[in-house]
C-alpha atoms as a PDB file:
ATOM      1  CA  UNK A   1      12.433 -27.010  37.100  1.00  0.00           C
ATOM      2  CA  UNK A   2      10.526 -28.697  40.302  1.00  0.00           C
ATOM      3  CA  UNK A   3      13.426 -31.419  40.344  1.00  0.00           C
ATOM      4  CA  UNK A   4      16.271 -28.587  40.239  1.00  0.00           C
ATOM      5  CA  UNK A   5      14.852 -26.539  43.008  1.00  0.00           C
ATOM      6  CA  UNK A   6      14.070 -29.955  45.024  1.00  0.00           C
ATOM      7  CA  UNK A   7      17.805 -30.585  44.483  1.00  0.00           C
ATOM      8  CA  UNK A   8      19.058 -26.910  45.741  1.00  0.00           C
ATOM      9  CA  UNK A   9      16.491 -26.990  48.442  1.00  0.00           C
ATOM     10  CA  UNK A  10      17.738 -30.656  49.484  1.00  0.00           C
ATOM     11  CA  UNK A  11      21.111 -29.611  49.079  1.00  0.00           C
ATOM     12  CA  UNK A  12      20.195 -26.345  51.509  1.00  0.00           C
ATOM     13  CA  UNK A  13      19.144 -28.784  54.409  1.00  0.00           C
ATOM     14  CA  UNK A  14      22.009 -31.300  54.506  1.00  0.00           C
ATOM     15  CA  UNK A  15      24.415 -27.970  54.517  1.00  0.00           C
ATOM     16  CA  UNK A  16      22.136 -26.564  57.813  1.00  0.00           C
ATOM     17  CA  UNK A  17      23.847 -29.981  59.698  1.00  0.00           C
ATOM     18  CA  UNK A  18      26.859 -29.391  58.960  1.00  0.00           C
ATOM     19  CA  UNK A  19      29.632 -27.413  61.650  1.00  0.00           C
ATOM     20  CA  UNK A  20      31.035 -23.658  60.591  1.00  0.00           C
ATOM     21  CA  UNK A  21      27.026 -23.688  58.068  1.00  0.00           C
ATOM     22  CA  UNK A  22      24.195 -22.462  58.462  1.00  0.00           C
ATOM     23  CA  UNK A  23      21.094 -21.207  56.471  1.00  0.00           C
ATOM     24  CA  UNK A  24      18.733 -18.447  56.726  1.00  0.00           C
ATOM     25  CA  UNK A  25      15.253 -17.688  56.381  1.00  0.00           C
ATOM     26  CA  UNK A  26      15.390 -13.989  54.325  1.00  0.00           C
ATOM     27  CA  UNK A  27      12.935 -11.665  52.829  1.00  0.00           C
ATOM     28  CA  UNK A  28      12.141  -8.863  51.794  1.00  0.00           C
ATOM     29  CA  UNK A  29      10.645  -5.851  49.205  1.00  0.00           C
ATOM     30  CA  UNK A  30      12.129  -4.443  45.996  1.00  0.00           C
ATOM     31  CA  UNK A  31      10.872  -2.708  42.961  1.00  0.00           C
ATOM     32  CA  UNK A  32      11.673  -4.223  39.894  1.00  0.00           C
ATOM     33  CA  UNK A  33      12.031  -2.637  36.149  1.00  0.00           C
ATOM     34  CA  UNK A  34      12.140  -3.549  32.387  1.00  0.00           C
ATOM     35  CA  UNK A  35      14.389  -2.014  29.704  1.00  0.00           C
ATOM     36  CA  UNK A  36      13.980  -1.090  27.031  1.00  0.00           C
ATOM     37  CA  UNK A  37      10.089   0.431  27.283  1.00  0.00           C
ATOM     38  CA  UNK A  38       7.618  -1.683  25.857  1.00  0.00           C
ATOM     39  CA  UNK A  39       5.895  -0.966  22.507  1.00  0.00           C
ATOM     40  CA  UNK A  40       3.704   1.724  22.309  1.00  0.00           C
ATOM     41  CA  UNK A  41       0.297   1.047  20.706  1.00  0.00           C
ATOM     42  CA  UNK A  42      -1.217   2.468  17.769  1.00  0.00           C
ATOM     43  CA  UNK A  43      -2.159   5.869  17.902  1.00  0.00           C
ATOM     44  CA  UNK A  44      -0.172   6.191  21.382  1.00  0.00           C
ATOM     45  CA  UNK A  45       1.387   9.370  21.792  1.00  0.00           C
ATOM     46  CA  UNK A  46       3.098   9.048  25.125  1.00  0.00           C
ATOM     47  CA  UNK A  47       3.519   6.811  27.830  1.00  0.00           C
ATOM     48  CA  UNK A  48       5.183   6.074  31.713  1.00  0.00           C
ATOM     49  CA  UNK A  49       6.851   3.330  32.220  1.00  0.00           C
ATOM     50  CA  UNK A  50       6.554   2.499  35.957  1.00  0.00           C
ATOM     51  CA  UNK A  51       8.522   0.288  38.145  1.00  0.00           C
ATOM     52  CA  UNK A  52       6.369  -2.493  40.485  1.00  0.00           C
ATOM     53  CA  UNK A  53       6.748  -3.606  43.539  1.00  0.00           C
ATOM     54  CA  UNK A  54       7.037  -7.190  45.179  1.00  0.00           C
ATOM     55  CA  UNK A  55       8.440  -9.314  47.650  1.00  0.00           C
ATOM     56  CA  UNK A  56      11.216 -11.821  48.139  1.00  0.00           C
ATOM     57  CA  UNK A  57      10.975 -14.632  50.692  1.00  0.00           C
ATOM     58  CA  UNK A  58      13.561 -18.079  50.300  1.00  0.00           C
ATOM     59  CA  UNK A  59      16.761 -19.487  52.224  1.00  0.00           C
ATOM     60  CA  UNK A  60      19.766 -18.461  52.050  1.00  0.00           C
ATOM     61  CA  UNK A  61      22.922 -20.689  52.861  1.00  0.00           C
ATOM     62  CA  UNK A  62      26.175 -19.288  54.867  1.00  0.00           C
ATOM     63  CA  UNK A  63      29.464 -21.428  54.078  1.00  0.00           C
ATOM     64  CA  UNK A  64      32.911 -20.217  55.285  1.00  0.00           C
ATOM     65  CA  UNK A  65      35.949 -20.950  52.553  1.00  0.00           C
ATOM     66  CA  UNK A  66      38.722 -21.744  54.109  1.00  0.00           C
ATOM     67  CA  UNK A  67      41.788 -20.831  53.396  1.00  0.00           C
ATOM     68  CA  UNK A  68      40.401 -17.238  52.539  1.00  0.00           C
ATOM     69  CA  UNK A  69      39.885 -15.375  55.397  1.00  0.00           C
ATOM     70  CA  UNK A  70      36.021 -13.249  55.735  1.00  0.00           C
ATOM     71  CA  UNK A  71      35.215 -14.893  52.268  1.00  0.00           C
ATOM     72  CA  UNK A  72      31.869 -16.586  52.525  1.00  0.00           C
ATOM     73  CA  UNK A  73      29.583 -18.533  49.653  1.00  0.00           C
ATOM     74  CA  UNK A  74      26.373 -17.992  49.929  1.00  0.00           C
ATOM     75  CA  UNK A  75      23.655 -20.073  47.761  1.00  0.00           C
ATOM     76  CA  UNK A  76      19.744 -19.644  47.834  1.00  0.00           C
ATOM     77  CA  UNK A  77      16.701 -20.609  46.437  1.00  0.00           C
ATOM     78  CA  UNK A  78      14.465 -17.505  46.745  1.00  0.00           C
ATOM     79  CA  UNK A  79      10.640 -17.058  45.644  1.00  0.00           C
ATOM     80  CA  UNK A  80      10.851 -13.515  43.279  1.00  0.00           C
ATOM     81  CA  UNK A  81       7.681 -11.111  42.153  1.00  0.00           C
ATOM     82  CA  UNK A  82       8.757  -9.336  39.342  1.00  0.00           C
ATOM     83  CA  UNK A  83       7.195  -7.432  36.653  1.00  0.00           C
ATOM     84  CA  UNK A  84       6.913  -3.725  35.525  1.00  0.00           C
ATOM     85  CA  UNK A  85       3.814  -1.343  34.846  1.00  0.00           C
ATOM     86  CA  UNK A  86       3.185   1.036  31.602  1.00  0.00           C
ATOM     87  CA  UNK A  87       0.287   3.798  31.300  1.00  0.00           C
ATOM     88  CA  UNK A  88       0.044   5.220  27.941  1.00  0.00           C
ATOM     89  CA  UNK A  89      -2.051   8.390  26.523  1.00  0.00           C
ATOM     90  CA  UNK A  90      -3.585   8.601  23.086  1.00  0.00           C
ATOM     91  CA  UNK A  91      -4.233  11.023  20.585  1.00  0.00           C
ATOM     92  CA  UNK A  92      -8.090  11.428  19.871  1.00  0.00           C
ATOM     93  CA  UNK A  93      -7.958  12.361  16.253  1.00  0.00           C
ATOM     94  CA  UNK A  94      -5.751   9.076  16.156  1.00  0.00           C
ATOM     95  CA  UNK A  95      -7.336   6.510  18.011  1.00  0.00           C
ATOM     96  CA  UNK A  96     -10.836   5.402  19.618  1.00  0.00           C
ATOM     97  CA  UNK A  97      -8.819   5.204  22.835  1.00  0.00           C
ATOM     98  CA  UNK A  98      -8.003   8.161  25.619  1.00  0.00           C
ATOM     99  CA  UNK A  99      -6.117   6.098  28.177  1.00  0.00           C
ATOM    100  CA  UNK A 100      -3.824   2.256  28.201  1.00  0.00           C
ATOM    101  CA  UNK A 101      -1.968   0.788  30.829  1.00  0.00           C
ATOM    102  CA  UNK A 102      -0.756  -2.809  30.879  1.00  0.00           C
ATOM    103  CA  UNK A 103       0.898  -4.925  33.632  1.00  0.00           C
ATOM    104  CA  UNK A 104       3.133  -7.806  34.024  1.00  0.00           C
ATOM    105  CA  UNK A 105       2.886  -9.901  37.398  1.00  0.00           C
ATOM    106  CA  UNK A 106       5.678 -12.658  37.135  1.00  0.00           C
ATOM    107  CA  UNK A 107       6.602 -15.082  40.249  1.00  0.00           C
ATOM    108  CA  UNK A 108      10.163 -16.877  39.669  1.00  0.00           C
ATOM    109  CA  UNK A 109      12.349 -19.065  41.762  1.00  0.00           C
ATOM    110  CA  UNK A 110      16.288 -17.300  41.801  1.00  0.00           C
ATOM    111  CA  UNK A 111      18.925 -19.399  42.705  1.00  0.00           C
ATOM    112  CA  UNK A 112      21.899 -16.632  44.004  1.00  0.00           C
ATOM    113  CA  UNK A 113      25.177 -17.696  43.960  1.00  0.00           C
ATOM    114  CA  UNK A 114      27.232 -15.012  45.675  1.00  0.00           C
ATOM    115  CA  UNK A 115      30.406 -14.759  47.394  1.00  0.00           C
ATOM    116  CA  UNK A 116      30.399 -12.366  50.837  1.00  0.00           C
ATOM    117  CA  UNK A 117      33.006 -10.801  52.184  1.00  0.00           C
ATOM    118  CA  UNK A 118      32.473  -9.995  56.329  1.00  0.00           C
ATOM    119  CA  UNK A 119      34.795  -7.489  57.710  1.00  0.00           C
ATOM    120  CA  UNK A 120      36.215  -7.904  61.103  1.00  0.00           C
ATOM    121  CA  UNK A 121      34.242  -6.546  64.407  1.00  0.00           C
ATOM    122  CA  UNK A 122      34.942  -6.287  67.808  1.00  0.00           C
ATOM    123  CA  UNK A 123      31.051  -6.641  68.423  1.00  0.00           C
ATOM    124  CA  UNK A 124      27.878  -8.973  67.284  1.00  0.00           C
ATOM    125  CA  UNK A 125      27.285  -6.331  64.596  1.00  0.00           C
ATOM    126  CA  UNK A 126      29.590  -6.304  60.943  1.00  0.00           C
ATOM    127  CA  UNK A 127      29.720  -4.681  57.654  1.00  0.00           C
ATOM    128  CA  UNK A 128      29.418  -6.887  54.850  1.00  0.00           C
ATOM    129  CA  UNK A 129      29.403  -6.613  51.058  1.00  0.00           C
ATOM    130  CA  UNK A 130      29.548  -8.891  48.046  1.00  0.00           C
ATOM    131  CA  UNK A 131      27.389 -10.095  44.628  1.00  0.00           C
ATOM    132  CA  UNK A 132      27.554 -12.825  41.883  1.00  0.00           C
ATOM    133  CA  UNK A 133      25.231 -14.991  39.385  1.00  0.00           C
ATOM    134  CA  UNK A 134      22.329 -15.519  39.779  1.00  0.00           C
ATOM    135  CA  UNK A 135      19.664 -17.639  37.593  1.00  0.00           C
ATOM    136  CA  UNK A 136      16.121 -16.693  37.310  1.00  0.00           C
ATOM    137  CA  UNK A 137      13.091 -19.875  36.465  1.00  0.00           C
ATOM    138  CA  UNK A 138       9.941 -18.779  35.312  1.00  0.00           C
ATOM    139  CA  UNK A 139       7.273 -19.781  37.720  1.00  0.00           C
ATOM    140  CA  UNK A 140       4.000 -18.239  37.468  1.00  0.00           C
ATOM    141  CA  UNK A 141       2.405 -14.960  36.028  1.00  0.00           C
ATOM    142  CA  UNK A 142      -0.140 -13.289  34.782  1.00  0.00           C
ATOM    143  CA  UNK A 143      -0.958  -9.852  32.286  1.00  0.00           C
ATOM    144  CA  UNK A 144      -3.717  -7.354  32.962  1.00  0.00           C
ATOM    145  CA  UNK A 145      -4.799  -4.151  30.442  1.00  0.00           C
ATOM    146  CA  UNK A 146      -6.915  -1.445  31.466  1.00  0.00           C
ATOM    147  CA  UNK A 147      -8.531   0.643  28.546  1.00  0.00           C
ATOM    148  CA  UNK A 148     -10.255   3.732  28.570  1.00  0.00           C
ATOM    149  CA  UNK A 149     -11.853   4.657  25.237  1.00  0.00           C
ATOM    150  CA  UNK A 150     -13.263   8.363  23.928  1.00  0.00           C
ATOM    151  CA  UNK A 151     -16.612   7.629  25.137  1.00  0.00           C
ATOM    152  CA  UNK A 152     -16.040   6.633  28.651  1.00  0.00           C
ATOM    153  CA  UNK A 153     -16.092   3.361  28.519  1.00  0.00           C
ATOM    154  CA  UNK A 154     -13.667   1.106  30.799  1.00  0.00           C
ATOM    155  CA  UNK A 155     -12.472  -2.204  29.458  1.00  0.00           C
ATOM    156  CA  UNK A 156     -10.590  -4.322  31.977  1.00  0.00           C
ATOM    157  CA  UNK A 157      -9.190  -8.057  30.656  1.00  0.00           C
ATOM    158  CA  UNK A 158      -6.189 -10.127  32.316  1.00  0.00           C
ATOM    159  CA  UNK A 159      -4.412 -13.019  31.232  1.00  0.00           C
ATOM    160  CA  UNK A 160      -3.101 -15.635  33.790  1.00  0.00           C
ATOM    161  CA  UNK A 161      -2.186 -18.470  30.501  1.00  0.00           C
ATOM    162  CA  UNK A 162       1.362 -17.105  29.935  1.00  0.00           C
ATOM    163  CA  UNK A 163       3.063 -18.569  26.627  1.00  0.00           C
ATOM    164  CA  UNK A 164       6.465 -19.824  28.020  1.00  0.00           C
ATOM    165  CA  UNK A 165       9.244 -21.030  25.900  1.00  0.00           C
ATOM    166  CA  UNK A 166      12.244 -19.543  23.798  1.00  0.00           C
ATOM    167  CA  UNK A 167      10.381 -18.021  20.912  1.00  0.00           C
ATOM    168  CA  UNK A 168       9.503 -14.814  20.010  1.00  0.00           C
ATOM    169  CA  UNK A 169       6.475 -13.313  22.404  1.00  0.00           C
ATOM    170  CA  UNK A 170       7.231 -16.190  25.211  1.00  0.00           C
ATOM    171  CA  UNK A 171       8.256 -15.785  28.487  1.00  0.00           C
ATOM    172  CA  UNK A 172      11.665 -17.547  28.802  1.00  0.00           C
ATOM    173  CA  UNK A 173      11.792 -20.761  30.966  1.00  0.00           C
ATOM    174  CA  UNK A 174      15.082 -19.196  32.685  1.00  0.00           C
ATOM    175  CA  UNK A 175      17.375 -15.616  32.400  1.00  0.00           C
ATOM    176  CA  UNK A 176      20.592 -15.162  34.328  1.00  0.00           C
ATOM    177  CA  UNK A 177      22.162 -11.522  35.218  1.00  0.00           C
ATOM    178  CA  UNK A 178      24.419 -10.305  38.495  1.00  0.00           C
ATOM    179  CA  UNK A 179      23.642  -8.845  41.450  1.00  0.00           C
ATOM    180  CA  UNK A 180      25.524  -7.228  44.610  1.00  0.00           C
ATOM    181  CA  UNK A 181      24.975  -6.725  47.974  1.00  0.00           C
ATOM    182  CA  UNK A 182      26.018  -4.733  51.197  1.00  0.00           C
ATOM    183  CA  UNK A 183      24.722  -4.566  54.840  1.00  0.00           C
ATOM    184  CA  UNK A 184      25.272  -5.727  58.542  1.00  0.00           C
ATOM    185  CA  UNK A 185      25.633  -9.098  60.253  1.00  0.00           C
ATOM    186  CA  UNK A 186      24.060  -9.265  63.177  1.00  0.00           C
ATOM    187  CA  UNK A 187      24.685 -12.085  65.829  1.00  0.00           C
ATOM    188  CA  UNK A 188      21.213 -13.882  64.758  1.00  0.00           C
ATOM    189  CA  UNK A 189      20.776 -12.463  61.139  1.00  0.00           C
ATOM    190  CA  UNK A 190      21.578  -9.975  58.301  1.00  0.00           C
ATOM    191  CA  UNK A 191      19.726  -7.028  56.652  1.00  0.00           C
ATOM    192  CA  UNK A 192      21.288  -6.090  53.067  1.00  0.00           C
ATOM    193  CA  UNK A 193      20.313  -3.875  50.163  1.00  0.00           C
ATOM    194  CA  UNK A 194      20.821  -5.593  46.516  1.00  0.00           C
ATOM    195  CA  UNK A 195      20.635  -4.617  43.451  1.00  0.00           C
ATOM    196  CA  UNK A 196      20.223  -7.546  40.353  1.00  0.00           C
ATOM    197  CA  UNK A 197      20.270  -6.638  36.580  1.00  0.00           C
ATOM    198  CA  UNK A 198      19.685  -9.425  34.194  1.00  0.00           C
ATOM    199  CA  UNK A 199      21.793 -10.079  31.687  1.00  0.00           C
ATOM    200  CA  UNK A 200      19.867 -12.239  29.311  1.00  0.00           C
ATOM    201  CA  UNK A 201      15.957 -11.641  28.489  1.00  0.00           C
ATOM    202  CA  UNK A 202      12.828 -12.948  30.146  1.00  0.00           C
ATOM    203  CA  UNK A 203      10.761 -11.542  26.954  1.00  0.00           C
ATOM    204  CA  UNK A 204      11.377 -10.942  23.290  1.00  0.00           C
ATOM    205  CA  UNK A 205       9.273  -9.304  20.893  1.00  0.00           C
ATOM    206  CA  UNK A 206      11.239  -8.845  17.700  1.00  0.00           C
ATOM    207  CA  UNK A 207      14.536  -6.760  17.540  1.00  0.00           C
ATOM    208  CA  UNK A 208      13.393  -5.927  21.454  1.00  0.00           C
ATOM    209  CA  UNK A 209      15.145  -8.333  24.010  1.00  0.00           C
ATOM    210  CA  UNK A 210      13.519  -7.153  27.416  1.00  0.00           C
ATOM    211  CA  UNK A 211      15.575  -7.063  30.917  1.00  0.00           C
ATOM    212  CA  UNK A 212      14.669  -7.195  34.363  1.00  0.00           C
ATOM    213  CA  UNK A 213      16.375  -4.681  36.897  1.00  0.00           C
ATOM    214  CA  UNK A 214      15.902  -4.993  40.549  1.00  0.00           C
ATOM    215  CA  UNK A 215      16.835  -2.847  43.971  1.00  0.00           C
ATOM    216  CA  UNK A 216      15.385  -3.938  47.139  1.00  0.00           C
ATOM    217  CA  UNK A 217      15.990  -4.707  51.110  1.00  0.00           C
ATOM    218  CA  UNK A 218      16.403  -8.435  52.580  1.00  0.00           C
ATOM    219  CA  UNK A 219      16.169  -9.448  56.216  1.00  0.00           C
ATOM    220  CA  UNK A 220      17.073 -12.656  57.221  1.00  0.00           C
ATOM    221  CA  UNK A 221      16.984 -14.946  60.630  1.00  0.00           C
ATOM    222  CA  UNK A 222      20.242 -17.869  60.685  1.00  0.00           C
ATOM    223  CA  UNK A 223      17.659 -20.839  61.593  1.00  0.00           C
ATOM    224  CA  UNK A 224      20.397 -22.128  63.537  1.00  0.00           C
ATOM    225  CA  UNK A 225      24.126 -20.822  64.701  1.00  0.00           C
ATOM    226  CA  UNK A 226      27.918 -22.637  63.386  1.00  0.00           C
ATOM    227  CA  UNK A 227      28.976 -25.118  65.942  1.00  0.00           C
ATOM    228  CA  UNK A 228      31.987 -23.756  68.155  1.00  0.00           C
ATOM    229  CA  UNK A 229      31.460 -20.639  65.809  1.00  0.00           C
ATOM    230  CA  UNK A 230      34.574 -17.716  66.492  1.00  0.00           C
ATOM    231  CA  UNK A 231      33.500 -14.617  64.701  1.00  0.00           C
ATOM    232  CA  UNK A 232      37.236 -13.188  65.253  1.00  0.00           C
ATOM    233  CA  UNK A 233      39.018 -16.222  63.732  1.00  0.00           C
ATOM    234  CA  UNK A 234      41.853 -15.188  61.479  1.00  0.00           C
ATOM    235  CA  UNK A 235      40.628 -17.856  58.785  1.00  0.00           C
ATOM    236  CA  UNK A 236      36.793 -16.430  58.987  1.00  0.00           C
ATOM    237  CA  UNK A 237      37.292 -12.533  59.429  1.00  0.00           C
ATOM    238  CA  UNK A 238      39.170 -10.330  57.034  1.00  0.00           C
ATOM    239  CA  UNK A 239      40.889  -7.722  58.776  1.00  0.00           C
ATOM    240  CA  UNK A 240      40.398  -4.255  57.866  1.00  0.00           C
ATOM    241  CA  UNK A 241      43.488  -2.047  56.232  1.00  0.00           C
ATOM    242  CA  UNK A 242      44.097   0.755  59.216  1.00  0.00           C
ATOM    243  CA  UNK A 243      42.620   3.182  57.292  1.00  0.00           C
ATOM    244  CA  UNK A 244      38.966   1.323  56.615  1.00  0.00           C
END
């Protein structure tokens, strides 16, 4: 995994020196989601499945195609905290337990490969939209339980030696899904909403084949401008239908 994302991030650098590319330092917040819910445990009459919160923070490259007017490929390496919270209540005449909630902390390294359309402007500031692939490596993480039991008592444990693999109750090395995109260009940078939903699972436990789903905001700075750049030229700028 350290060799790919040496590659991407090499590969990042080399496209910063070239004229009409650039790259971007972007971050951001989101709150990510799993589906389906987690098992409950035994005895567990309901629970709340909660979404958590985390940040994004990576670079972000910005290459014109040419030939296709306001169509723009844009490839990143960005550092990802995902994960997902569940609280869960118990019945007493069932269980020794009153009160459950587990938590999964996960930090991954998403490569995005999107394509962005930018619609024409007469100013520094555009509309732009767009989405793709992305693929998701398994970086870091950690589990925590908090358990309350009939008599008071408060267990707290937390598990930071993840089993990682393909098998059943591993945390997959990689997942892949889609995402899209919309926001303004500005002059010196970008700010976007996304949304992501993976399409393969970064957990399985049995018939259950969990999912991560993800909608945040991303801010990014263009570390440097295009050489000679001409925001208005007809092979870099779609034009807007009269009626947009």
């Amino acid at each position: 995994m350290r060799k790919i994302l040496f590659f991407f991030c090499t590969l990042l650098f080399f496209i910063q020196a070239e004229a009409q590319q650039r790259i971007s330092l972007a971050g951001g917040i989101h709150s990510s989601s799993v589906s389906p819910y987690w098992k409950l445990q035994p005895g567990a009459s309901s629970q709340l499945m909660q979404a958590k919160g985390g940040f994004h923070l990576g670079l972000i490259a910005d290459l014109p195609i040419p030939n296709l007017g306001g169509w723009y490929f844009q490839p990143g390496v960005i550092y990802n905290n995902k994960g997902a919270k569940q609280q869960q209540a118990f019945d007493p005449y069932l269980s020794k337990l009153s009160y459950y909630s587990y938590t999964q902390n996960i930090t991954y390294f998403d490569v995005p490969l999107n394509m962005v359309l930018k619609f024409q402007s007469q100013t520094n500031t555009r509309f732009i939209m767009g989405g793709g692939p992305y693929i998701s490596f398994h970086y870091a993480g950690s589990e925590s339980y908090n358990a309350l039991d009939t008599l008071g008592e408060l267990k707290y444990d937390m598990n930071k030696d993840l089993k990682v693999g393909n098998g059943d109750g591993e945390f997959r090395v990689l997942h892949w899904g889609l995402n899209i995109l919309a926001g303004l260009e500005f002059k010196n940078g970008f700010l976007t909403a996304q949304y992501s939903k993976a399409l393969t699972p970064y957990y399985s436990q049995g018939e259950n084949k969990y999912k991560y789903g993800t909608i945040g905001i991303t801010l990014g700075f263009y570390l440097s401008g295009p050489k000679a750049e001409n925001r208005n030229a007809k092979d870099n700028i779609y034009y807007c239908p009269k009626w947009w």
